[in-house]
Protein backbone atom coordinates (compact mmCIF):
# COMPACT_ATOMS: atom_id res chain seq x y z
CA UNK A 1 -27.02 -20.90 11.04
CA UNK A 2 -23.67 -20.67 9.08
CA UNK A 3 -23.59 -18.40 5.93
CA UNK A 4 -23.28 -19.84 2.46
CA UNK A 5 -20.49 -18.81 0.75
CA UNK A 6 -22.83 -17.95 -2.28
CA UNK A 7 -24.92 -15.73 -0.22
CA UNK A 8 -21.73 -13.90 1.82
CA UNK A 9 -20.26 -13.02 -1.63
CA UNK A 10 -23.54 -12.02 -2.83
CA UNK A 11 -23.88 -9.81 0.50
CA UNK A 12 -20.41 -8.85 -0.16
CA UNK A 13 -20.99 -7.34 -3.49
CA UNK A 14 -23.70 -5.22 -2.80
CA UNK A 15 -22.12 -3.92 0.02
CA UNK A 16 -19.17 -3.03 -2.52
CA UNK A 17 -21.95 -1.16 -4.71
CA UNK A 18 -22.83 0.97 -1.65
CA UNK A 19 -19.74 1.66 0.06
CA UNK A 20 -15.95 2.98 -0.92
CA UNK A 21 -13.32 0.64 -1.23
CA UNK A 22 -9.84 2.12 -1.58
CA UNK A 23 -6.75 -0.16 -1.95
CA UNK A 24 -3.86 1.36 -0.37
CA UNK A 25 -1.31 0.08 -2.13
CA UNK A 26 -0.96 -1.29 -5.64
CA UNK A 27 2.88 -1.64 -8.33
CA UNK A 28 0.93 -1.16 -11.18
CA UNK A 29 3.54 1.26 -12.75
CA UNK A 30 6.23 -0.90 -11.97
CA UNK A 31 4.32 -4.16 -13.79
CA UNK A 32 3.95 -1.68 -16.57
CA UNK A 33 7.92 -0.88 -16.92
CA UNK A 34 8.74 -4.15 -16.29
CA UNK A 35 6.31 -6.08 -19.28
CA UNK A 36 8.62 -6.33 -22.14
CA UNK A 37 6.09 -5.18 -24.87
CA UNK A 38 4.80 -1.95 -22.70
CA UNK A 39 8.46 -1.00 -20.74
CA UNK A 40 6.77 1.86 -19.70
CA UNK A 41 4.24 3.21 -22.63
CA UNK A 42 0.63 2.88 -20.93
CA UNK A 43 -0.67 2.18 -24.68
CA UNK A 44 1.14 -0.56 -25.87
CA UNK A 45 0.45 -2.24 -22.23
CA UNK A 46 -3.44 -2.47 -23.05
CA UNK A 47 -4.75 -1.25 -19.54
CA UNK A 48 -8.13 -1.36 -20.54
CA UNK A 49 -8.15 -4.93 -21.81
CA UNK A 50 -8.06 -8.57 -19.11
CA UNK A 51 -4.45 -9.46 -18.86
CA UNK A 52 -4.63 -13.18 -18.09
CA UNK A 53 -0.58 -12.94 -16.16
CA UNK A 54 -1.51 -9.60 -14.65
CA UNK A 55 -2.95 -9.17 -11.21
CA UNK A 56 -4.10 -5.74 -11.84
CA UNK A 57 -6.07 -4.43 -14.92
CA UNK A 58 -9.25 -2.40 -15.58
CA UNK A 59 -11.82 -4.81 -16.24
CA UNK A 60 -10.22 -6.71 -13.06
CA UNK A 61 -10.88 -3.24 -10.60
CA UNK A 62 -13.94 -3.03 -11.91
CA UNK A 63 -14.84 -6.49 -10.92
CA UNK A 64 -13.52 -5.92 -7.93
CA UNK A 65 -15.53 -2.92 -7.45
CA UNK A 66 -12.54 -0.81 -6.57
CA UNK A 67 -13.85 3.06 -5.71
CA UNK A 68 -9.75 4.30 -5.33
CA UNK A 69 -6.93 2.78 -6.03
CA UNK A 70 -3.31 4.09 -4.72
CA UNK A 71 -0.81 4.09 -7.42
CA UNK A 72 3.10 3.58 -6.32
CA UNK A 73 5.78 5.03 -8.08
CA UNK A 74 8.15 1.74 -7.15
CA UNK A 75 11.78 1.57 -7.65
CA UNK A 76 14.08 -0.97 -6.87
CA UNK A 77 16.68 0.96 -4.03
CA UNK A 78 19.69 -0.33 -5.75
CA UNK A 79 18.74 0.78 -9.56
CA UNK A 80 21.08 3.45 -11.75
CA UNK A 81 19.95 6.84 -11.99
CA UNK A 82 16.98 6.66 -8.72
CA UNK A 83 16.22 9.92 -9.43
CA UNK A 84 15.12 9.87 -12.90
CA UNK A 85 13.54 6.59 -12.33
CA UNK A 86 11.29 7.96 -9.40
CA UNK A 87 10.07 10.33 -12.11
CA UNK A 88 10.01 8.08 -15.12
CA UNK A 89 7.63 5.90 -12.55
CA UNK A 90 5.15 8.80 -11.73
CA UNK A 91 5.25 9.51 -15.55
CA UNK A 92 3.74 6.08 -15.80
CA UNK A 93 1.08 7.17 -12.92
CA UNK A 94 0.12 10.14 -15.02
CA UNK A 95 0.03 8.23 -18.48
CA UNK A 96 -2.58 6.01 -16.88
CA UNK A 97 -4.17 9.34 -15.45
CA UNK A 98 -4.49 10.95 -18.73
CA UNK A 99 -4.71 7.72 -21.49
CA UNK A 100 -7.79 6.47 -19.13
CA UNK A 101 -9.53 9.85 -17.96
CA UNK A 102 -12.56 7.89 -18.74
CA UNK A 103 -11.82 5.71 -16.29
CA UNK A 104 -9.70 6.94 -13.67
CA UNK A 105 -9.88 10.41 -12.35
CA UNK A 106 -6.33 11.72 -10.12
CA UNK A 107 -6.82 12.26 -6.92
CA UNK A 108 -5.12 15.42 -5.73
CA UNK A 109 -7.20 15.72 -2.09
CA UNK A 110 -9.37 13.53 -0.30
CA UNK A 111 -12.47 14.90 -1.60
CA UNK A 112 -11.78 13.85 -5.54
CA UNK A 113 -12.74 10.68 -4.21
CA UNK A 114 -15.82 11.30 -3.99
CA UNK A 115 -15.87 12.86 -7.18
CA UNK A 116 -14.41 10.44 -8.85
CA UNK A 117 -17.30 7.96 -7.30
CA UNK A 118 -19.95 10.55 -8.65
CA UNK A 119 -18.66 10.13 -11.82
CA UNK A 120 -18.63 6.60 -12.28
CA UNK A 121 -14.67 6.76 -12.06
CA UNK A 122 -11.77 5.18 -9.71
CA UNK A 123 -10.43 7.72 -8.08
CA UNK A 124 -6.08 7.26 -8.97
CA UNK A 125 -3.72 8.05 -5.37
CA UNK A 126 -0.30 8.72 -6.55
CA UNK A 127 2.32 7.73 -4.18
CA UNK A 128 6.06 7.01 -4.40
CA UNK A 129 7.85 4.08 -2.63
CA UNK A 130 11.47 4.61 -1.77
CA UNK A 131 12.97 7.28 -0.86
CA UNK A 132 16.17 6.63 -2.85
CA UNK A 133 14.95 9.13 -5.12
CA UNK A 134 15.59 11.91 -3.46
CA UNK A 135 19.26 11.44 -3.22
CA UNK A 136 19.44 13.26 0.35
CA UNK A 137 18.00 16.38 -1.16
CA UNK A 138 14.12 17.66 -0.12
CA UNK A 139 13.61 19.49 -3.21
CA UNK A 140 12.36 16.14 -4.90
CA UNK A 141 9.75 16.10 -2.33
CA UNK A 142 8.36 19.39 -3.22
CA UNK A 143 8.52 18.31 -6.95
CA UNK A 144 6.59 14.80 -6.63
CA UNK A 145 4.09 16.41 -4.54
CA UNK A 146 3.40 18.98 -7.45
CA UNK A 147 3.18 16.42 -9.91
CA UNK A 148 0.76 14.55 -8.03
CA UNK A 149 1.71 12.40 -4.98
CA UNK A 150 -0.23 12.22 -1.91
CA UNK A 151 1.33 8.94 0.09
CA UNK A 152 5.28 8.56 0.46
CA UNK A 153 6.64 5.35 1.77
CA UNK A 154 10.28 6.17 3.55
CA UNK A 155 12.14 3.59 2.10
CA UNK A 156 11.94 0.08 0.38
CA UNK A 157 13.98 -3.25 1.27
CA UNK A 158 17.21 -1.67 1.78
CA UNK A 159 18.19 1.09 4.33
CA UNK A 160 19.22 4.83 2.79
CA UNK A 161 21.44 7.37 4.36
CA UNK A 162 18.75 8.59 6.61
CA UNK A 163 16.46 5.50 7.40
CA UNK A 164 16.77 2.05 8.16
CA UNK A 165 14.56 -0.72 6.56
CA UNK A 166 12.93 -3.54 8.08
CA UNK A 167 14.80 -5.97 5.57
CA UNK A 168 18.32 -5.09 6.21
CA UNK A 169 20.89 -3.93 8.22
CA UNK A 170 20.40 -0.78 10.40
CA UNK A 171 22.62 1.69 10.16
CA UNK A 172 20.80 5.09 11.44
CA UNK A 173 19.08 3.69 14.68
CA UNK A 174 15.85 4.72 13.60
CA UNK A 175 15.52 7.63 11.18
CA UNK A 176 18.53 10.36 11.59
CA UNK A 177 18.06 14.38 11.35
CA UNK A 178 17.53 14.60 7.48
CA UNK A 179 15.10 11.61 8.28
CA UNK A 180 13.19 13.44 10.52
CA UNK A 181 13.57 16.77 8.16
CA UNK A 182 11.65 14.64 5.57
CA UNK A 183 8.97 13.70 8.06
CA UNK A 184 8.51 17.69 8.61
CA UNK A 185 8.43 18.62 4.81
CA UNK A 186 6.11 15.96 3.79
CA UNK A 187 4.06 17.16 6.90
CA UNK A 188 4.10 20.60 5.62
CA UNK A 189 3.34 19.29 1.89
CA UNK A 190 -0.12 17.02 3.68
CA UNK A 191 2.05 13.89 2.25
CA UNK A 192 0.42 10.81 4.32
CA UNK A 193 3.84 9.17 5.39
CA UNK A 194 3.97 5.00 5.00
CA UNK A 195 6.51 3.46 7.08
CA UNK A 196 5.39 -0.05 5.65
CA UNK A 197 8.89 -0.67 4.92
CA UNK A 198 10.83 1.02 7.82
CA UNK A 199 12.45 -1.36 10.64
CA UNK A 200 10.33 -0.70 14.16
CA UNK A 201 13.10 1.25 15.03
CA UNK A 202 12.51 3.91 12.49
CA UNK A 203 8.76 3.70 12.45
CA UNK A 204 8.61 4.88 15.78
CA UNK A 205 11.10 7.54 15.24
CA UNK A 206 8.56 8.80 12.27
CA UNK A 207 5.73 8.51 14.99
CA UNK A 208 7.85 10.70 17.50
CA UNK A 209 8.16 13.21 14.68
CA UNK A 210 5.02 13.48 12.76
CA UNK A 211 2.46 15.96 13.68
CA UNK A 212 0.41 14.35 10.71
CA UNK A 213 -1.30 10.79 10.99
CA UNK A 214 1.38 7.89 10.11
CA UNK A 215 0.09 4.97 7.60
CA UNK A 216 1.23 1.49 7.38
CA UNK A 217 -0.54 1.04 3.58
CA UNK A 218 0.47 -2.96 3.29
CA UNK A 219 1.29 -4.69 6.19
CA UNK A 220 0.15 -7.62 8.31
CA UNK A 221 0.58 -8.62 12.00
CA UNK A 222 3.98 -9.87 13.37
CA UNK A 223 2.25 -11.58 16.08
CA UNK A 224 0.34 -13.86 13.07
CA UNK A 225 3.49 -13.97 10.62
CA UNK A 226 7.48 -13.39 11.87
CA UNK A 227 8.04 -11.74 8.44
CA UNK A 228 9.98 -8.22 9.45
CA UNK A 229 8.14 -6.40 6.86
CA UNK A 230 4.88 -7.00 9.70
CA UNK A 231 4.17 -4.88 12.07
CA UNK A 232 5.08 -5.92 15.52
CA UNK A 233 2.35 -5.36 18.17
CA UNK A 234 4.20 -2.09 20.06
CA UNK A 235 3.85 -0.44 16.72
CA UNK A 236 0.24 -1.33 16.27
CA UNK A 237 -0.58 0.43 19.58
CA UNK A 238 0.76 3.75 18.47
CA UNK A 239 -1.44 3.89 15.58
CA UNK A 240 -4.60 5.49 17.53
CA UNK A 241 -1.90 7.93 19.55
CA UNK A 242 -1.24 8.73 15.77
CA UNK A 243 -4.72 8.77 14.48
CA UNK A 244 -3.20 6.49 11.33
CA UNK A 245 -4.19 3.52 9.82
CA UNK A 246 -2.54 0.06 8.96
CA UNK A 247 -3.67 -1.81 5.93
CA UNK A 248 -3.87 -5.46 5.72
CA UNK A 249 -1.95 -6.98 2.93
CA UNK A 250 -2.04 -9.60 0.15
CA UNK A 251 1.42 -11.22 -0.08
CA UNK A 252 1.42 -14.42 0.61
CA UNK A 253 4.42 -14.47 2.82
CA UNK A 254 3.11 -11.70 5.25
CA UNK A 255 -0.22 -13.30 5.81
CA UNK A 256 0.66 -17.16 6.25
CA UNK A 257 3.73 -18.58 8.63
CA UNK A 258 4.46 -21.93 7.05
CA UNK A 259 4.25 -19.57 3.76
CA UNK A 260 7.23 -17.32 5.44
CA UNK A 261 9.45 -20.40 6.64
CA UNK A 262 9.03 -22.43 3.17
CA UNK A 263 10.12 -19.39 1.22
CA UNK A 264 13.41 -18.38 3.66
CA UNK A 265 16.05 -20.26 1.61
CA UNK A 266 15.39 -18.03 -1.00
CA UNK A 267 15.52 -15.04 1.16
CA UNK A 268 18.74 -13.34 3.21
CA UNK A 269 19.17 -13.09 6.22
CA UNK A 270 17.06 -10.15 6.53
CA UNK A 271 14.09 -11.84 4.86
CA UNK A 272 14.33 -10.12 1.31
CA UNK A 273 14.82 -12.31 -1.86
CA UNK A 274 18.46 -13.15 -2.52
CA UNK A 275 20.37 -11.55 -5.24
CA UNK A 276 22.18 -14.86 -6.30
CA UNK A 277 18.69 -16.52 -7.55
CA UNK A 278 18.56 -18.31 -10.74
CA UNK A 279 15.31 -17.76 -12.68
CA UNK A 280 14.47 -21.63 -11.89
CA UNK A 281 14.35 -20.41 -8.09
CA UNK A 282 12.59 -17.51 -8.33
CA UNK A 283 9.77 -20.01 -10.37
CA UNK A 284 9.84 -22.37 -7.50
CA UNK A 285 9.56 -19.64 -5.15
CA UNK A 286 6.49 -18.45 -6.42
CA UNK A 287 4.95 -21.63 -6.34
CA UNK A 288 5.70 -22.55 -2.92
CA UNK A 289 3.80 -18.99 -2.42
CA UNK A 290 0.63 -20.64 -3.70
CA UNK A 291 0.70 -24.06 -2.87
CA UNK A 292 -0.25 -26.09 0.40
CA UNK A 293 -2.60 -23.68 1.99
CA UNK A 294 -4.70 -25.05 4.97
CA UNK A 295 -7.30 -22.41 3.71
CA UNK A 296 -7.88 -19.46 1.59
CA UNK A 297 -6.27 -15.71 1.16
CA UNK A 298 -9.20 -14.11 2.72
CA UNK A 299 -9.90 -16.78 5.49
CA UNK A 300 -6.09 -16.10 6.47
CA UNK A 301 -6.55 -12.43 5.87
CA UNK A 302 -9.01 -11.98 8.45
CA UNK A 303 -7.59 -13.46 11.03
CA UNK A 304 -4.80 -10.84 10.47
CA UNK A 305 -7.19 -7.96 10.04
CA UNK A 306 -9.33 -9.10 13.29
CA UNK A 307 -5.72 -9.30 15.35
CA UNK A 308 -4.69 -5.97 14.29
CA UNK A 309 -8.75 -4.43 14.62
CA UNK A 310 -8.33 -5.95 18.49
CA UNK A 311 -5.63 -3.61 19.01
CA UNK A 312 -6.03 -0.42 16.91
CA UNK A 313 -9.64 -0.44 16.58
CA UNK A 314 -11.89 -0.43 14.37
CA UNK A 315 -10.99 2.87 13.35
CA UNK A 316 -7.62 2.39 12.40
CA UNK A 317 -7.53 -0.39 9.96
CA UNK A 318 -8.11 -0.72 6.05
CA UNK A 319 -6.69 -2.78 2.87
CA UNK A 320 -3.37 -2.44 0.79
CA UNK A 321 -3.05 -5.66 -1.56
CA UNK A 322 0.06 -4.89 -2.81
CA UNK A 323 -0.41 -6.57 -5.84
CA UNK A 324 2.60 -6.50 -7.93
CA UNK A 325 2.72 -8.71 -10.72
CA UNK A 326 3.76 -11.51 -8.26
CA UNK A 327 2.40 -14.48 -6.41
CA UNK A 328 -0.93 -14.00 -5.04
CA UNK A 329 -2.77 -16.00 -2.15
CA UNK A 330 -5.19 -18.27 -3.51
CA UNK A 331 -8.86 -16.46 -3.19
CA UNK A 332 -7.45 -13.28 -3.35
CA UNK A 333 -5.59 -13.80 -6.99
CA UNK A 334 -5.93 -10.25 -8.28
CA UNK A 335 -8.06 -7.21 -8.21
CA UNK A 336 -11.31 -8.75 -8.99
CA UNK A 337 -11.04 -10.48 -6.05
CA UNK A 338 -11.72 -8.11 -3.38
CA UNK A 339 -15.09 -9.04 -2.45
CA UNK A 340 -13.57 -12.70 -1.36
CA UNK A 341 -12.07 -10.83 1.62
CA UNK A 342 -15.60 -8.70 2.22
CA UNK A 343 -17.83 -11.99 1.94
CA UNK A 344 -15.08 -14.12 4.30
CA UNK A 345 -15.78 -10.80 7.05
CA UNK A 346 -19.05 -10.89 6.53
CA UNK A 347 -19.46 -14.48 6.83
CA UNK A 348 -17.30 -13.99 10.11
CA UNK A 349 -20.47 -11.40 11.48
CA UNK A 350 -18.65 -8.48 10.61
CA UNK A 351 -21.76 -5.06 10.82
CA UNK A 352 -21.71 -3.09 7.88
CA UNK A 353 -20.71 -0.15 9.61
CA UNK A 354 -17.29 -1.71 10.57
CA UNK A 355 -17.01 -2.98 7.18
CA UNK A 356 -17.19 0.70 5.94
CA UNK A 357 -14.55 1.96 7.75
CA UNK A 358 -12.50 -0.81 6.86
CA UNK A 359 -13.20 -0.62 2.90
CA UNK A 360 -12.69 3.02 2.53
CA UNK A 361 -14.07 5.36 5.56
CA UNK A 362 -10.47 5.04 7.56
CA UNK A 363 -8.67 5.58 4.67
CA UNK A 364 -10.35 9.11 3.57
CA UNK A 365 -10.51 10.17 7.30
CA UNK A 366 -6.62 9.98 7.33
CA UNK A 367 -6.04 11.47 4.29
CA UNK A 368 -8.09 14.73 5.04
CA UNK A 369 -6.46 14.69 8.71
CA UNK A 370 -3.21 15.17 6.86
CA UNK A 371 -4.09 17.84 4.46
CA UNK A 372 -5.77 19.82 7.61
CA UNK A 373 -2.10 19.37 9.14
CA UNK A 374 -0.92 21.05 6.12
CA UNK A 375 -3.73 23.51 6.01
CA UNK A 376 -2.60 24.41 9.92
CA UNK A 377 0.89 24.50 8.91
CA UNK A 378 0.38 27.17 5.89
CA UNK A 379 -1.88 29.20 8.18
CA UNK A 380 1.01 29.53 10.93
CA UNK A 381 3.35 30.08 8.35
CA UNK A 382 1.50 33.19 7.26
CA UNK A 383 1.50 34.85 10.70
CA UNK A 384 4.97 34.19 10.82
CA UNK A 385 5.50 36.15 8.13
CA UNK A 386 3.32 38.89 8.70
């Protein structure tokens, strides 16, 4: 007999009550610099309180019983000044950390997780997205990762000196030497590298290089949706070779195809939003992103996260919404939302077990697999020296 939808979600939340769900991927801090009131103070944005044009708020990851929630310090590659912008973004990260340390608690190794679970907290997962910041220098690296980042993604819609992007023109054929010199630093630091954002090219390059598991924290399947920012299904396979993880996404135009093709006059030719938009076409835009769907986010969803579980395992996959403060697939409209996806799973037959690993149990594994690559690293360092 078919599942209710009533009794799925109903399954689904009490699963959520038992279990850790950590979202991979979430521009909180970059919603935050952008609202007009806030531009960066945590205060005057009013965190704690529901924000009815905001995907992501407190009362909203507490709905959506959210255990850990990664953090990205976002920045747009082509803005003045990337450097002090990376920084002004993880300011933002710890404003949140330390204006809500009744609610969130940071999350500076895999085990504050559970901590933060203990304590009736959601455990906060700095990471920075873009390597623009670092203006070809590794020092940066060493200075995020003391300030509190765990997860780097390589680059965002545009390529850098040293790696190419999935949304634009190559120019490196992959990742080039300093690339690869990043890939051993953030190693060294037990940084979990995303290559959400790198071109296929480049993401294997990182895989070649990495002696650390490789994320992809929000992306879907190429196979499902030709959007370049998906991964294609070569890519996939390497995951288990790299004991990493990719995270199924929320945006609308990685999970649905007709979603992708409607939005591409609005996009270049590398499938990132043109530059030459008026505000008018960034409005209609957004609402072909919502409109039309033959079925819901999460009944889309799955079928991307069963396609990628066929070929990773079950092992190997989790969830990155990428919310942003932009459209959202309808059913999975912000960060309450998250037991839509577990109740659609469920629904689909899905053992708790599995479910598990893909709420939070893959996640945490891959996070302490890095800092033991880390751990390993310091230790042969030491003998070196002595």
């Amino acid at each position: 007999m078919t599942m209710s939808r009533k009794a799925a979600l109903a399954q689904a939340n009490d699963f959520l009550q038992r279990h850790l769900l950590i979202d991979g991927h979430n521009d909180l801090p970059w919603v935050i610099r952008a609202d007009k009131i806030a531009r960066g103070n945590v205060a005057a944005f009013r965190l704690g309180e529901p924000h009815n044009d905001a995907d992501t708020d407190i009362p909203k990851l507490r709905e959506g019983r959210v255990a850990a929630q990664v953090l990205a310090a976002f920045l747009p590659t082509r803005i003045a000044n990337p450097a002090t912008v990376t920084l002004e973004q993880i300011d933002v990260i710890r404003q949140i950390e330390e204006l809500h340390a009744d609610v969130f608690h940071p999350v500076r190794k895999a085990s504050d997780i559970a901590t933060a679970h203990r304590r009736g907290k959601i455990g906060a997962i700095m990471s920075v997205e873009g390597g623009v910041g670092l203006e070809n220098s590794l020092a940066p690296l060493r200075m995020w990762h003391a300030l509190g980042m765990r997860i780097m993604t390589l680059c965002h819609n545009e390529t850098l000196d040293w790696i190419d992007s999935a949304t634009d023109a190559a120019k490196n054929d992959g990742i080039t030497d300093f690339g690869r010199a990043v890939v051993a630093e953030l190693n060294r630091l037990g940084v979990l590298i995303d290559v959400s954002h790198a071109s296929p090219k480049a993401a294997h390059d990182v895989f070649d290089a990495s002696d650390a598991p490789v994320a992809l924290t929000h992306s879907n399947a190429f196979a499902l949706c030709e959007h370049p920012r998906n991964a294609p299904d070569d890519l996939l396979r390497r995951i288990p070779e790299k004991r990493g993880i990719v995270m199924a996404t929320f945006v609308p135009a990685f999970i649905r195809r007709r979603t992708h093709q409607a939005l591409r006059p609005y996009q270049d030719e590398h499938g990132k939003s043109r530059q030459d938009l008026a505000a008018s076409d960034y409005e209609t835009a957004g609402l072909l992103a919502r409109t039309g769907w033959e079925a819901d986010g999460a009944t889309l969803l799955a079928e991307h996260i069963e396609y990628m579980t066929n070929i990773v395992g079950i092992d190997h996959i989790g969830i990155g919404s990428d919310f942003y403060g932009g459209p959202t697939p309808p059913g999975l409209d912000d960060a309450s939302k998250f037991p839509n996806l577990f109740a659609e799973l469920i629904a689909r037959g899905w053992a708790e077990d599995a479910l598990a690993k893909l709420a939070g149990k893959n996640t945490l594994r891959v996070l302490k697999a890095v800092e033991k690559v880390a751990r390993d690293k310091a230790k042969a360092a030491r003998r070196d020296v002595a």
